[in-house]
N, C-alpha and C. Protein backbone atom coordinates (compact mmCIF):
# COMPACT_ATOMS: atom_id res chain seq x y z
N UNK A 1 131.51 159.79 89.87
CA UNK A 1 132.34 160.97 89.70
C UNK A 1 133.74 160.52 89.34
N UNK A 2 134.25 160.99 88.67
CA UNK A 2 135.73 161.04 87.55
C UNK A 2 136.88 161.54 88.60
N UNK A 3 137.38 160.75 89.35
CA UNK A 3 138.32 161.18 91.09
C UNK A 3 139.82 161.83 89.77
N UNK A 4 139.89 161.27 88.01
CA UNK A 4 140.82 161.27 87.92
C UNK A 4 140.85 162.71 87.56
N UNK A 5 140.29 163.57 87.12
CA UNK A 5 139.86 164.91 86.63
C UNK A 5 140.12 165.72 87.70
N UNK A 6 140.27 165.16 89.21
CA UNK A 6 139.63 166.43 90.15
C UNK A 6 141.74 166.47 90.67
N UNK A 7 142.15 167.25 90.33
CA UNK A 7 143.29 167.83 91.01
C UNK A 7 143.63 169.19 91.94
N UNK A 8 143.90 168.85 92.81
CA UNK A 8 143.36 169.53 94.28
C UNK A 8 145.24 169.82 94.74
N UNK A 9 145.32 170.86 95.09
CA UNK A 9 146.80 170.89 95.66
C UNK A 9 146.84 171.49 96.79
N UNK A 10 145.40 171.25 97.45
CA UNK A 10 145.44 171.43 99.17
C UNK A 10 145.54 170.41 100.06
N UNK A 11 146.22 170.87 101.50
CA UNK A 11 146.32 169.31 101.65
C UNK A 11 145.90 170.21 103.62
N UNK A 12 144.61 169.84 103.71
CA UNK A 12 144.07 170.04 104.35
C UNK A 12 144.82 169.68 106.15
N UNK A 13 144.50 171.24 107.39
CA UNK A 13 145.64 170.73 108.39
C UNK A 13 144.95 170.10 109.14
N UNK A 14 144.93 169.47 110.02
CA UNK A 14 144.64 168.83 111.31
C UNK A 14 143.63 167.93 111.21
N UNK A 15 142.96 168.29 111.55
CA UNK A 15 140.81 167.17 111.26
C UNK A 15 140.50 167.54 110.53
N UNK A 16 140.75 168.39 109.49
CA UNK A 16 140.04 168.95 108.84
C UNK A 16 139.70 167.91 106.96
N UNK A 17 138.99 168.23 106.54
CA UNK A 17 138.54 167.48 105.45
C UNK A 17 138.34 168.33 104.08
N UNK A 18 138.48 168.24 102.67
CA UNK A 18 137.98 169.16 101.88
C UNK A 18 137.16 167.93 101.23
N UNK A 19 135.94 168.40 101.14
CA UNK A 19 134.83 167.67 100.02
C UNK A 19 134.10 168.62 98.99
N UNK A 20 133.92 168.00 97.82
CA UNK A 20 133.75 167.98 96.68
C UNK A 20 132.00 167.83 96.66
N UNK A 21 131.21 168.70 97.10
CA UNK A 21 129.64 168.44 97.01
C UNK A 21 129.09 168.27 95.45
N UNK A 22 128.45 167.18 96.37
CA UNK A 22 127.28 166.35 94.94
C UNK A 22 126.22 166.90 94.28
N UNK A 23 126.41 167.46 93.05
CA UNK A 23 124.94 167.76 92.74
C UNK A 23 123.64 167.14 93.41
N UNK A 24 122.48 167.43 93.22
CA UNK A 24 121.54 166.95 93.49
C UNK A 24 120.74 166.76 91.88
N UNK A 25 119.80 166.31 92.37
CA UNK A 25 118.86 165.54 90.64
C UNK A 25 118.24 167.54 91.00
N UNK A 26 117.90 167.56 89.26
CA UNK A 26 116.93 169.05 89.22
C UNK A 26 115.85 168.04 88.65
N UNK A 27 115.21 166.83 89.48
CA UNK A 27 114.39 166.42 88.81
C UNK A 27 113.32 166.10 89.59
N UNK A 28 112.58 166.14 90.60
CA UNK A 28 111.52 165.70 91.47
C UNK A 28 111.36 164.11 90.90
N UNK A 29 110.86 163.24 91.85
CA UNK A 29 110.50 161.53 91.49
C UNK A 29 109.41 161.84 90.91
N UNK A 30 108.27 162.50 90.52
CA UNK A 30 107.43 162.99 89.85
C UNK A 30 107.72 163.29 88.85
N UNK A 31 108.83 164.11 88.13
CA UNK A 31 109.05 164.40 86.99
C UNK A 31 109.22 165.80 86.88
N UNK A 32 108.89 166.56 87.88
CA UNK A 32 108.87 167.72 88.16
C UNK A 32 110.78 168.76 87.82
N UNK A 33 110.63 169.66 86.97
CA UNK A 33 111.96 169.69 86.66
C UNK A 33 112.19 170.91 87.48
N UNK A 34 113.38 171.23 88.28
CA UNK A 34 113.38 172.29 89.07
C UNK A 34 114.78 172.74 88.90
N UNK A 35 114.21 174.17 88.73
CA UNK A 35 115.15 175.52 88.70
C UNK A 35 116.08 176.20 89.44
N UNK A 36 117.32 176.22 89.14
CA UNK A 36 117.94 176.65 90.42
C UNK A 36 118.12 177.10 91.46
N UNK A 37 116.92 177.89 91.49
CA UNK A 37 116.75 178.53 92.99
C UNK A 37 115.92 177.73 93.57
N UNK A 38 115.39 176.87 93.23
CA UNK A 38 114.44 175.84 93.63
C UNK A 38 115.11 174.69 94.52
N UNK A 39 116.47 174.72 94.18
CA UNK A 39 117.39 173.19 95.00
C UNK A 39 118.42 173.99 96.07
N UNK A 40 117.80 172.95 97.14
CA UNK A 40 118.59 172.99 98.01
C UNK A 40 119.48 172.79 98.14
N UNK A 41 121.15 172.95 99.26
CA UNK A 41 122.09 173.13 99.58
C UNK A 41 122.58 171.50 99.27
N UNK A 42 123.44 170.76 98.68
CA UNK A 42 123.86 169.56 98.70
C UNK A 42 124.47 169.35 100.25
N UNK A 43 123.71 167.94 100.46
CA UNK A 43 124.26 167.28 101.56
C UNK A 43 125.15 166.69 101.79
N UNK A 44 125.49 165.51 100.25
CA UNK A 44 126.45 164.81 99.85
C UNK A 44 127.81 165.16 99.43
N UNK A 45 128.43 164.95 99.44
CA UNK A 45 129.88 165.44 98.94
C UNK A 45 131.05 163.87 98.70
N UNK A 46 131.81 164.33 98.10
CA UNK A 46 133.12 163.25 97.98
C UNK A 46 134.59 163.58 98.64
N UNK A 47 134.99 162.98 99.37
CA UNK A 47 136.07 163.31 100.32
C UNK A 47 137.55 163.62 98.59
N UNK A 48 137.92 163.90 98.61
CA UNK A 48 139.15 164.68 97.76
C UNK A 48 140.43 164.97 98.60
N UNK A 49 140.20 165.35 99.73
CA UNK A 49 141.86 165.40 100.62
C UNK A 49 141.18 165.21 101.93
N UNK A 50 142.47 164.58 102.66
CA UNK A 50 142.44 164.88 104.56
C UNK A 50 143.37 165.38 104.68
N UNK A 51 143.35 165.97 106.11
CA UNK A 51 144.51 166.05 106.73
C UNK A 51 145.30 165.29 107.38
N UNK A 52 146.40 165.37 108.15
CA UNK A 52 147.36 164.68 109.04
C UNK A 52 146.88 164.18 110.05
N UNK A 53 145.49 164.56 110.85
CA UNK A 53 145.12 163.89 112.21
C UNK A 53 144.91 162.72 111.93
N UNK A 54 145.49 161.60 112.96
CA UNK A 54 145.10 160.49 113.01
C UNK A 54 143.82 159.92 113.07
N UNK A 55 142.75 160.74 114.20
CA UNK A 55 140.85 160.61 113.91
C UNK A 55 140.45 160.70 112.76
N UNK A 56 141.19 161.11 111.96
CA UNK A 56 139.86 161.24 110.75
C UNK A 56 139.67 159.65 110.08
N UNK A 57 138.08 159.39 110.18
CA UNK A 57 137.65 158.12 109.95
C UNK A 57 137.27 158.08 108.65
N UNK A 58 137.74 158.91 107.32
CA UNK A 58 136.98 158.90 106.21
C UNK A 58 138.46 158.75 105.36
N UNK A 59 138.63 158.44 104.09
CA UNK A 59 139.49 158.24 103.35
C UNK A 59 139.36 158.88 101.95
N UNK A 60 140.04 159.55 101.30
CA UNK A 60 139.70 160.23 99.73
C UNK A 60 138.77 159.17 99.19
N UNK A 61 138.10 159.66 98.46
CA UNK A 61 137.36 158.93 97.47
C UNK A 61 135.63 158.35 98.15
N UNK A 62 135.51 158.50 99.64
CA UNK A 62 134.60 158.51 100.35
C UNK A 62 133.40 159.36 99.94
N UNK A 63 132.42 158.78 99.95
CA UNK A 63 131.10 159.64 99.71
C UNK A 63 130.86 159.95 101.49
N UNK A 64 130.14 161.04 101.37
CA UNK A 64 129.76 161.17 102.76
C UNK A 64 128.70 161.60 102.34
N UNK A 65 127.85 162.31 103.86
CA UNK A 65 126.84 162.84 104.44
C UNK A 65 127.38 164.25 105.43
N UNK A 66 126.78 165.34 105.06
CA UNK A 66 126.94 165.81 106.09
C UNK A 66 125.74 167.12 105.90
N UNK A 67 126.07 167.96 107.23
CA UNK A 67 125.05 168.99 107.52
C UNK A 67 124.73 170.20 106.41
N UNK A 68 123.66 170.52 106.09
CA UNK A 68 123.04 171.29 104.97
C UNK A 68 123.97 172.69 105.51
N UNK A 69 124.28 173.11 106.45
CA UNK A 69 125.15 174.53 106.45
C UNK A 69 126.77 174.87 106.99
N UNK A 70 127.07 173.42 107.14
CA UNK A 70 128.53 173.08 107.66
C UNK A 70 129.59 173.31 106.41
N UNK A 71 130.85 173.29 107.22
CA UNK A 71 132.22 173.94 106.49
C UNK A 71 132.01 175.21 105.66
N UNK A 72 133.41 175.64 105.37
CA UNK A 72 133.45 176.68 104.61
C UNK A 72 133.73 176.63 103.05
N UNK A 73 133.07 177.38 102.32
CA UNK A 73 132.59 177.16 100.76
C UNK A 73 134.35 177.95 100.43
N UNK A 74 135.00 176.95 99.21
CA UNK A 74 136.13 177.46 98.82
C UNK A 74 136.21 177.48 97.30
N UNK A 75 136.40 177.60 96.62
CA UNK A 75 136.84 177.70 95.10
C UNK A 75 138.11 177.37 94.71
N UNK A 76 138.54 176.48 93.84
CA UNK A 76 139.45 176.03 93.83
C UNK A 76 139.53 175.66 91.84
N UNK A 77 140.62 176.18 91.23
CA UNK A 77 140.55 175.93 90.14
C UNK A 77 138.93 175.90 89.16
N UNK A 78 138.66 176.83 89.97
CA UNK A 78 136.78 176.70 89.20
C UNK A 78 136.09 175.70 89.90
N UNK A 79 136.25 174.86 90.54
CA UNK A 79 135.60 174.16 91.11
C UNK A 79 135.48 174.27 92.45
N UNK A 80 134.11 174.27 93.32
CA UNK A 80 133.59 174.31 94.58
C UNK A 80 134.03 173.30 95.67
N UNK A 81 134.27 173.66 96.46
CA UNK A 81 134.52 172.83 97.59
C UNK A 81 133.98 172.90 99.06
N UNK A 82 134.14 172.71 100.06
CA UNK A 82 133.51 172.25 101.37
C UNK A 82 134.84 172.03 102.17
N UNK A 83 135.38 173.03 103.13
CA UNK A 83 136.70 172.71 103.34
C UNK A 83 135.54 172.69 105.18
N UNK A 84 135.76 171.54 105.77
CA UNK A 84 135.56 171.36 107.28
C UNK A 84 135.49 170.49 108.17
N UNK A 85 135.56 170.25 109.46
CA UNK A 85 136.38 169.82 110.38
C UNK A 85 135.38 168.36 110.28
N UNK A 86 136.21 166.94 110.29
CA UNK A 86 136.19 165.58 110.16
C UNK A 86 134.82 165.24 111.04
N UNK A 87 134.80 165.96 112.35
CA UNK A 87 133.72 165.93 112.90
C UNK A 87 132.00 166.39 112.49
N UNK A 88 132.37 167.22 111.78
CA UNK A 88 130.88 167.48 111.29
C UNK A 88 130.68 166.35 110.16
N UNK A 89 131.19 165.68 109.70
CA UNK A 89 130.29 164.51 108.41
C UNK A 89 129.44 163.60 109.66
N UNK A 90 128.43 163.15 109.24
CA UNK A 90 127.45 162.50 109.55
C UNK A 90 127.51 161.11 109.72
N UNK A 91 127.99 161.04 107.94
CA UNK A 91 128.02 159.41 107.85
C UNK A 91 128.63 159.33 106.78
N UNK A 92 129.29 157.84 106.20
CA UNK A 92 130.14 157.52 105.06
C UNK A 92 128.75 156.91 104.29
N UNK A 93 128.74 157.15 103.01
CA UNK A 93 127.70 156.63 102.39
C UNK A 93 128.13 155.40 101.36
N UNK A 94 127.49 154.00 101.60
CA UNK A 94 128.28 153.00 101.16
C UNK A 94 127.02 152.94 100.01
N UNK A 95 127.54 152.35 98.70
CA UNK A 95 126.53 151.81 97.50
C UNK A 95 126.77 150.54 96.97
């Protein structure tokens, strides 16, 4: 993902985190091509801002993990976001 494209002028308060969710493949490992109502909620996301609390263990540019119905869905310059608290990510996803 292109971190230089994504300009964000929130700057998220306390624990809180805004992420940038990952598409998912519309492609089954089979080959199977699937339709939008067909894909589920992205799990993945890319960290884009923190806030000021000192706990937060994730840093911009972080891939994470987190829960299929956590944070709140925001819109931002046309683009979707995931604005929620540092505690709900799961895990940092290393590649």
């Amino acid at each position: 993902m292109d971190m230089k494209n994504t300009t964000v002028n929130v700057i998220p308060l306390g624990a809180r985190v805004l992420i940038r969710p990952l598409e998912q493949e519309n492609r089954t490992a089979s080959g199977i091509i699937l339709p939008e109502t067909a894909k589920e909620k992205p799990q993945t996301g890319l960290v884009v801002a923190i806030g000021d609390d000192e706990s937060i263990k994730v840093k911009e540019g972080d891939k994470v993990l987190f829960p299929k119905y956590s944070g709140t869905e925001v819109k931002l310059n046309g683009v979707d976001y995931l604005l929620m608290d540092s505690n709900d990510i799961l895990a940092r996803l290393v590649e």
